[in-house]
C-alpha atoms as a PDB file:
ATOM      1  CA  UNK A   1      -4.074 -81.283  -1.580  1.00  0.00           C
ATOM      2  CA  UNK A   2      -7.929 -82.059  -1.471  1.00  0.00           C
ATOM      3  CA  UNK A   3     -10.439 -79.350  -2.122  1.00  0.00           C
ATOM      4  CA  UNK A   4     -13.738 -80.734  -0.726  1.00  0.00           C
ATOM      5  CA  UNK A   5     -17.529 -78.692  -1.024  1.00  0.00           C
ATOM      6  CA  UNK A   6     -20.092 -78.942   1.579  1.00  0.00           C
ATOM      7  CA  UNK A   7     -23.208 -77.263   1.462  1.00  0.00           C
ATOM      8  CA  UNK A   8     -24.084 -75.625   5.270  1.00  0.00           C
ATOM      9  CA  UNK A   9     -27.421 -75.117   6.358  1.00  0.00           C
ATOM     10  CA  UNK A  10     -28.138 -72.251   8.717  1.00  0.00           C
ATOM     11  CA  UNK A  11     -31.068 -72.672  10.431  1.00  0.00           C
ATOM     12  CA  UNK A  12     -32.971 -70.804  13.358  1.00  0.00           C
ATOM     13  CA  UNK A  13     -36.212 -68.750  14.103  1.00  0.00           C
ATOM     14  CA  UNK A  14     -36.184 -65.345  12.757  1.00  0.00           C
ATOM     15  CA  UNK A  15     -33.817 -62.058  14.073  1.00  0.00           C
ATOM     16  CA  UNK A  16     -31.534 -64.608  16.374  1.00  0.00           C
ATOM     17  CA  UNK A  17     -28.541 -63.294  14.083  1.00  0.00           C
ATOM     18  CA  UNK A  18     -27.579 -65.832  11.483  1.00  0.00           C
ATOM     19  CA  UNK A  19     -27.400 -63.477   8.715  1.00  0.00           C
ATOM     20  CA  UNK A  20     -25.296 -61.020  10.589  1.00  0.00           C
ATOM     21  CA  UNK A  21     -23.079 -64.311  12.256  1.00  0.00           C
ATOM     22  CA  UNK A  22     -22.330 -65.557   8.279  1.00  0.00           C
ATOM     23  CA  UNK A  23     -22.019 -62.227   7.242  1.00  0.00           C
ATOM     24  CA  UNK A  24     -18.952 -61.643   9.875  1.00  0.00           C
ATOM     25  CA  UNK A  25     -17.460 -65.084   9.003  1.00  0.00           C
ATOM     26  CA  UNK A  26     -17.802 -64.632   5.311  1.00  0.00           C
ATOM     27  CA  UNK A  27     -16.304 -61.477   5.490  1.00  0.00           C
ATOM     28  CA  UNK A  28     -13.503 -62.258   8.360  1.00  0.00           C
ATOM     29  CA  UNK A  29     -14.811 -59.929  10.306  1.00  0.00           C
ATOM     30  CA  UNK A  30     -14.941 -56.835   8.418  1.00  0.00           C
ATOM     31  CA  UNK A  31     -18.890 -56.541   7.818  1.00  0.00           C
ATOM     32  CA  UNK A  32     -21.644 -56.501  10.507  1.00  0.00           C
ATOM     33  CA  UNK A  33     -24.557 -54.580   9.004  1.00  0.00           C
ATOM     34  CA  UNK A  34     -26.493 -52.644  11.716  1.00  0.00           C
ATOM     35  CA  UNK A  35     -29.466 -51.942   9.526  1.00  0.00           C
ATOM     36  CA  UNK A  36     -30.691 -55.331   7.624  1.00  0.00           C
ATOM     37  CA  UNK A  37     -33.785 -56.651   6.147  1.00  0.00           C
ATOM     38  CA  UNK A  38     -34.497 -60.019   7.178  1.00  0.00           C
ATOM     39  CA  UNK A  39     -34.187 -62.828   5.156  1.00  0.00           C
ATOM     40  CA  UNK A  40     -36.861 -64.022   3.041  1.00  0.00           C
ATOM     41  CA  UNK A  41     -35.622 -66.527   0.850  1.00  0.00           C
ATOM     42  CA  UNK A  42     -32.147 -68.101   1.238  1.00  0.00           C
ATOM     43  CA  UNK A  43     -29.193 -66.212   0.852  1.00  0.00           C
ATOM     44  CA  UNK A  44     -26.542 -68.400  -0.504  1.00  0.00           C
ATOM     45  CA  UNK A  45     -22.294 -67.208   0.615  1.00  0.00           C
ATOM     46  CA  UNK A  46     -19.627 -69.089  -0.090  1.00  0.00           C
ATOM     47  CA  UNK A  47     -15.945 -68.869   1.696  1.00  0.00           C
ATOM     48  CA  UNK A  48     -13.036 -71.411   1.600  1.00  0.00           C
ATOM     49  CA  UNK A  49     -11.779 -72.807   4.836  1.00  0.00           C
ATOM     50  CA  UNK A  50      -7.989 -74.232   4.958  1.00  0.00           C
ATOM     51  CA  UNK A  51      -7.876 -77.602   7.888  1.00  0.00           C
ATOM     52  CA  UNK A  52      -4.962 -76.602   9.736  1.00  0.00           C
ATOM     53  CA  UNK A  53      -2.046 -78.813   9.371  1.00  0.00           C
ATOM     54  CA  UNK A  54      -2.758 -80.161   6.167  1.00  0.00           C
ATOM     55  CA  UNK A  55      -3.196 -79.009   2.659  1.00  0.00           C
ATOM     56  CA  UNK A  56      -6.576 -79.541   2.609  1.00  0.00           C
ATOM     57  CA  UNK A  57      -9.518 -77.066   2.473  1.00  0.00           C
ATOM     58  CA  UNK A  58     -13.284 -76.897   2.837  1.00  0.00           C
ATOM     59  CA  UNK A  59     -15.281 -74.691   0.022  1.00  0.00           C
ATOM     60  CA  UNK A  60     -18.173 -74.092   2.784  1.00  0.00           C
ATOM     61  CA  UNK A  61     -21.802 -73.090   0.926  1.00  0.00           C
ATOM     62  CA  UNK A  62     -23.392 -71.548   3.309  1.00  0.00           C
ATOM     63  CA  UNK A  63     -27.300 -71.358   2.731  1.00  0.00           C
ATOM     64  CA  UNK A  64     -28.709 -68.843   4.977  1.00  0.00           C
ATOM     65  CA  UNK A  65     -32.315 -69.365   5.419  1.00  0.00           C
ATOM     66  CA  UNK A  66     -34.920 -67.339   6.570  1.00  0.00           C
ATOM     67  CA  UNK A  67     -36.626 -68.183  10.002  1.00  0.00           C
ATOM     68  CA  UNK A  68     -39.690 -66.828   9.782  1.00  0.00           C
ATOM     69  CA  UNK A  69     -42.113 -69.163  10.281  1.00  0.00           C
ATOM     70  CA  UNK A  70     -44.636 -68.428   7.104  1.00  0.00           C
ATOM     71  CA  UNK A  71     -41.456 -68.546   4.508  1.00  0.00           C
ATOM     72  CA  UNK A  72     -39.688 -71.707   6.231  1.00  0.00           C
ATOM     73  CA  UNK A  73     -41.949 -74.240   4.167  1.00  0.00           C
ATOM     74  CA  UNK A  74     -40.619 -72.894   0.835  1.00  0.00           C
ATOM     75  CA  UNK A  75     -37.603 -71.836   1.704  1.00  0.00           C
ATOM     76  CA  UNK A  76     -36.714 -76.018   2.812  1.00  0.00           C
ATOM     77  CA  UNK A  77     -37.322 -76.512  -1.196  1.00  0.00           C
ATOM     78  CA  UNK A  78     -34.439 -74.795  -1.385  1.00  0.00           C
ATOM     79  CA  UNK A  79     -32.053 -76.169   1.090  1.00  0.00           C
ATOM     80  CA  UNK A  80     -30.891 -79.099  -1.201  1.00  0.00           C
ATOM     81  CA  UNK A  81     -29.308 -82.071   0.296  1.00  0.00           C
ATOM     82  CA  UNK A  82     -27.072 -80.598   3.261  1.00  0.00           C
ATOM     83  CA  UNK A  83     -23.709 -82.088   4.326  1.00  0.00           C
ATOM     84  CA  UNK A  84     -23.561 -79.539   7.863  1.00  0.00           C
ATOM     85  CA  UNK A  85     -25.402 -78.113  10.070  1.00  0.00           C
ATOM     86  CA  UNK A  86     -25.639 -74.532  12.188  1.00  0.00           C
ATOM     87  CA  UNK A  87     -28.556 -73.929  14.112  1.00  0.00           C
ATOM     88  CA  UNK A  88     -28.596 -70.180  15.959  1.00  0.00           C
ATOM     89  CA  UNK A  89     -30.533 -69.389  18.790  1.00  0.00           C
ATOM     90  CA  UNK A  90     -30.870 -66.105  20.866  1.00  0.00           C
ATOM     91  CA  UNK A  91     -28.934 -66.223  24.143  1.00  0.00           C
ATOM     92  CA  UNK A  92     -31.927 -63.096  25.208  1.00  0.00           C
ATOM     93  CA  UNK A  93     -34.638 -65.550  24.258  1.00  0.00           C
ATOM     94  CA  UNK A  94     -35.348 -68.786  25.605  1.00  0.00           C
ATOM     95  CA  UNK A  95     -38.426 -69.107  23.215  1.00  0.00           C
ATOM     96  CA  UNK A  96     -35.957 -69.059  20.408  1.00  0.00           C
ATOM     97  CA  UNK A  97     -33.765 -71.719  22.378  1.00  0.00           C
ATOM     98  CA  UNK A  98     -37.122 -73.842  22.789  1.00  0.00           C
ATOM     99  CA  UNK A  99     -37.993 -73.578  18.739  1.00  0.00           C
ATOM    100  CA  UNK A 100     -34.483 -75.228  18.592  1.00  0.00           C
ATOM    101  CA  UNK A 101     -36.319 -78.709  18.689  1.00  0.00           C
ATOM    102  CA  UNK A 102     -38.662 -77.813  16.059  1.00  0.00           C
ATOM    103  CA  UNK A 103     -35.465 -76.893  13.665  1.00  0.00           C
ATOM    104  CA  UNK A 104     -33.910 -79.857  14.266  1.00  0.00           C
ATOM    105  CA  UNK A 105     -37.218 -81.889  13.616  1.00  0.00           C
ATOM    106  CA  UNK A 106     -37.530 -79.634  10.305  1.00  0.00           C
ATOM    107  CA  UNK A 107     -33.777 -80.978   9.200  1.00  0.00           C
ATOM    108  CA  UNK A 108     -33.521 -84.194  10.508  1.00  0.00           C
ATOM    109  CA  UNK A 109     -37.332 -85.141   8.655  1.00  0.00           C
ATOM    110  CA  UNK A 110     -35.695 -83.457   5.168  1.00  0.00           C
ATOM    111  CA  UNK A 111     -32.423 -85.426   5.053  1.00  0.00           C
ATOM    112  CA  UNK A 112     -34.563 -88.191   5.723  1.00  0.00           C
ATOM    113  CA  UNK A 113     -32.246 -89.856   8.366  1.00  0.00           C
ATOM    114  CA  UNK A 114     -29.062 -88.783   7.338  1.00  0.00           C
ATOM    115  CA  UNK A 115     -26.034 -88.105   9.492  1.00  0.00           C
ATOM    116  CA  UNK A 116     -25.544 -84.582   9.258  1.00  0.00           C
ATOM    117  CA  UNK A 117     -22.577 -82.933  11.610  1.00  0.00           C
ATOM    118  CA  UNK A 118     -24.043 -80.019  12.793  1.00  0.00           C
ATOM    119  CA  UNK A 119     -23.494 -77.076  15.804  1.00  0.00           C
ATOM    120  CA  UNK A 120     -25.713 -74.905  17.923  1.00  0.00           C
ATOM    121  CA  UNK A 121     -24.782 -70.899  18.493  1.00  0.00           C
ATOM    122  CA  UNK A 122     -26.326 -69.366  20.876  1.00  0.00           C
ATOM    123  CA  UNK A 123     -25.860 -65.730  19.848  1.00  0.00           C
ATOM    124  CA  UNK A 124     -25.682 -62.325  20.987  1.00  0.00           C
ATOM    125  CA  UNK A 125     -23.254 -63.203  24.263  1.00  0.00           C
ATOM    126  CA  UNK A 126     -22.826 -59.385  24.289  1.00  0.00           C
ATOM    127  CA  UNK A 127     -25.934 -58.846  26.078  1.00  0.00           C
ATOM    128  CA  UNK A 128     -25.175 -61.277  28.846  1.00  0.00           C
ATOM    129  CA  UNK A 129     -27.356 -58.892  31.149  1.00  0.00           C
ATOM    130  CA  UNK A 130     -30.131 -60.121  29.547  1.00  0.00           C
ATOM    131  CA  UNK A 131     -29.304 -63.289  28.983  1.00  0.00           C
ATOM    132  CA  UNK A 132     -32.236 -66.075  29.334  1.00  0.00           C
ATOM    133  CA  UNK A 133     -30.613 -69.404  28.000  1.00  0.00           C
ATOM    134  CA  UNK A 134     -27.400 -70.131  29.809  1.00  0.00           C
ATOM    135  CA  UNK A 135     -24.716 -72.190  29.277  1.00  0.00           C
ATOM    136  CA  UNK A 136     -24.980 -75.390  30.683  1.00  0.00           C
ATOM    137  CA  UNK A 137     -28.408 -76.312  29.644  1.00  0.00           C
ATOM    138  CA  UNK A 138     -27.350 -74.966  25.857  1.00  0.00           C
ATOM    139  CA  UNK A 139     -24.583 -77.322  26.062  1.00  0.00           C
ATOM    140  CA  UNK A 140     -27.109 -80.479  27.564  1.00  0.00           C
ATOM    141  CA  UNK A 141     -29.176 -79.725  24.827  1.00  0.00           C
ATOM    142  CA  UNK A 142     -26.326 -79.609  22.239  1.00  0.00           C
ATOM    143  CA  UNK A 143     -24.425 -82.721  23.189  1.00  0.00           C
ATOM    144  CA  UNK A 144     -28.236 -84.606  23.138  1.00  0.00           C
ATOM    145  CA  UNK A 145     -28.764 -83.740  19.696  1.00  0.00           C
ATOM    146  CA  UNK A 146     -24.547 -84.814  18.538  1.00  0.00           C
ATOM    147  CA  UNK A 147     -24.373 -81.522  18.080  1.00  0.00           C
ATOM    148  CA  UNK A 148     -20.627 -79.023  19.201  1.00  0.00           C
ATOM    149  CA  UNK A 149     -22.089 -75.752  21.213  1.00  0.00           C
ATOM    150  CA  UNK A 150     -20.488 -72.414  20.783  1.00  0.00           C
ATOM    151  CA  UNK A 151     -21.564 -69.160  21.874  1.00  0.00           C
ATOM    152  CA  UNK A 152     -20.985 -65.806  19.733  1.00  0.00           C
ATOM    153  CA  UNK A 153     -21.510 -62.387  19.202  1.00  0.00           C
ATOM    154  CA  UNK A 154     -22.075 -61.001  15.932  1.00  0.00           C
ATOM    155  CA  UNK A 155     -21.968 -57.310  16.873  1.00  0.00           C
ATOM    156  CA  UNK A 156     -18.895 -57.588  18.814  1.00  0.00           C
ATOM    157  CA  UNK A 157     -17.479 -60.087  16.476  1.00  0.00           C
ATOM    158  CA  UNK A 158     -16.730 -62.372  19.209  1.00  0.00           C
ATOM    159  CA  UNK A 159     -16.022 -65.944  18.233  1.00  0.00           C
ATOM    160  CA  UNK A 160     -18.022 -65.879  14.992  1.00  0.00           C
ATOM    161  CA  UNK A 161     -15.298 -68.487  12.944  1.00  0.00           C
ATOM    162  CA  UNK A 162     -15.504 -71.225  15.583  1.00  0.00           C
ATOM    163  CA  UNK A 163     -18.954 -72.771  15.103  1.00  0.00           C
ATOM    164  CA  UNK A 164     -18.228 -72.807  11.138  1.00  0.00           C
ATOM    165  CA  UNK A 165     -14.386 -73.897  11.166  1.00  0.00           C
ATOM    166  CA  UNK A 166     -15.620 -76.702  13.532  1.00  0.00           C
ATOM    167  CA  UNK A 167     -18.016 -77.720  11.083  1.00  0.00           C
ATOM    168  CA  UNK A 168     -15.358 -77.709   8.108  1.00  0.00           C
ATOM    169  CA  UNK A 169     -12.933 -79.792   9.945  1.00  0.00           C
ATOM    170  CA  UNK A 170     -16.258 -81.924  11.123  1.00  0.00           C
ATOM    171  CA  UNK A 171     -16.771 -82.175   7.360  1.00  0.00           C
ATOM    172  CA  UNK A 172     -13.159 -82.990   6.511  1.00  0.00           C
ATOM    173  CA  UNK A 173     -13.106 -85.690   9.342  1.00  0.00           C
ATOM    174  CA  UNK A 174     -16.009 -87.567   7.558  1.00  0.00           C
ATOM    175  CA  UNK A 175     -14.093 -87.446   4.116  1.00  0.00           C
ATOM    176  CA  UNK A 176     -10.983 -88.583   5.701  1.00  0.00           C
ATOM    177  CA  UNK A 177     -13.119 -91.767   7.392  1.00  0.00           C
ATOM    178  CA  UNK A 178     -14.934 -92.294   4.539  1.00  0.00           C
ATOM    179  CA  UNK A 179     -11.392 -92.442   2.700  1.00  0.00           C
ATOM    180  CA  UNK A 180      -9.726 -94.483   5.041  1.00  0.00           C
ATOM    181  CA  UNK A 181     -12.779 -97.116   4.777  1.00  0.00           C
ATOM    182  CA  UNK A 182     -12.193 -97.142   0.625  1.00  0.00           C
ATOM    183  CA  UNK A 183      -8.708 -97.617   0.954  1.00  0.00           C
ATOM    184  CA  UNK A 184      -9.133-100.621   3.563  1.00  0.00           C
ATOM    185  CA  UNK A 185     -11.099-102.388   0.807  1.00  0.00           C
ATOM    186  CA  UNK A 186      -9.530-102.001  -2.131  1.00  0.00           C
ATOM    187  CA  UNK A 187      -7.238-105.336  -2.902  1.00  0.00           C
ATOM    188  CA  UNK A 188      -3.514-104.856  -2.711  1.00  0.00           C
END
């Protein structure tokens, strides 16, 4: 049995929903918070995640940061050294779809050229009637950056453990490698 840690960045402009989608997932579901203040800082949750079909689990830290533009420069003091990913867009706003590209800039320039597995959510698939990102082009824009696309809705509680249980097995894939790698070199 292997316990591994992996810190989780959450990343995305301001009131897409990434508090309220960690809040469901940390919580399993039992807590979406219809009045919230938005995030200033970094909110730092933590939840284990057991990989199916082994013995193995994933101690995900998940460091929620806020996306308004005038806090992002000191909250990215705080983001560490990241082993994941989650970037969260607005399905309703294709501005906050567009800023995706900035976000992954903002990482990719911190971890200083780092391979970090990471996934976009496009949020708030409830209100498909106002939809302004679809799909498809989420998806393109995804599989450009090596980056798994999943689409959620916090307020429904609609696939909110997918994008972060495919980032702990993502995480536990890499250990595994990087084990297998160690092993082939060792004499004997």
């Amino acid at each position: 049995m292997v316990k591994l840690r992996a810190r989780c960045l959450l990343v995305g402009d301001a009131a897409v929903g990434k508090s309220a989608l960690c809040h469901i997932f940390h919580s399993d579901g039992t807590l979406f918070q219809k009045n919230y203040s938005m995030t200033t800082g970094v909110e730092l949750l933590m939840k284990c995640v057991p990989i199916p079909d082994t013995n193995d689990s994933v101690e995900l830290y998940i460091i929620d940061s806020a996306g308004k533009q005038t806090l992002v420069d000191a909250c990215e003091k705080l983001w560490g050294q990241p082993s994941l990913l989650c970037l969260v867009f607005d399905l309703t706003s294709e501005q906050s779809f567009a800023n995706c590209s900035y976000w992954m800039e903002k990482v990719r320039a911190h971890c200083q050229g780092l391979h970090v597995p990471g996934v976009l959510v496009g949020n708030k698939s409830d209100l498909s009637s106002r939809r302004e990102v679809q799909e498809s082009e989420a998806q393109e824009w995804a599989q450009s950056q090596g980056l798994e696309y999943h689409e959620t809705s916090a307020k429904e509680m609609e696939n909110c453990d997918a994008p972060l249980l495919s980032l702990a097995r993502a995480f536990h894939s890499v250990y595994q490698e990087q084990r297998e790698t160690i092993q082939n070199l060792s004499p004997g």
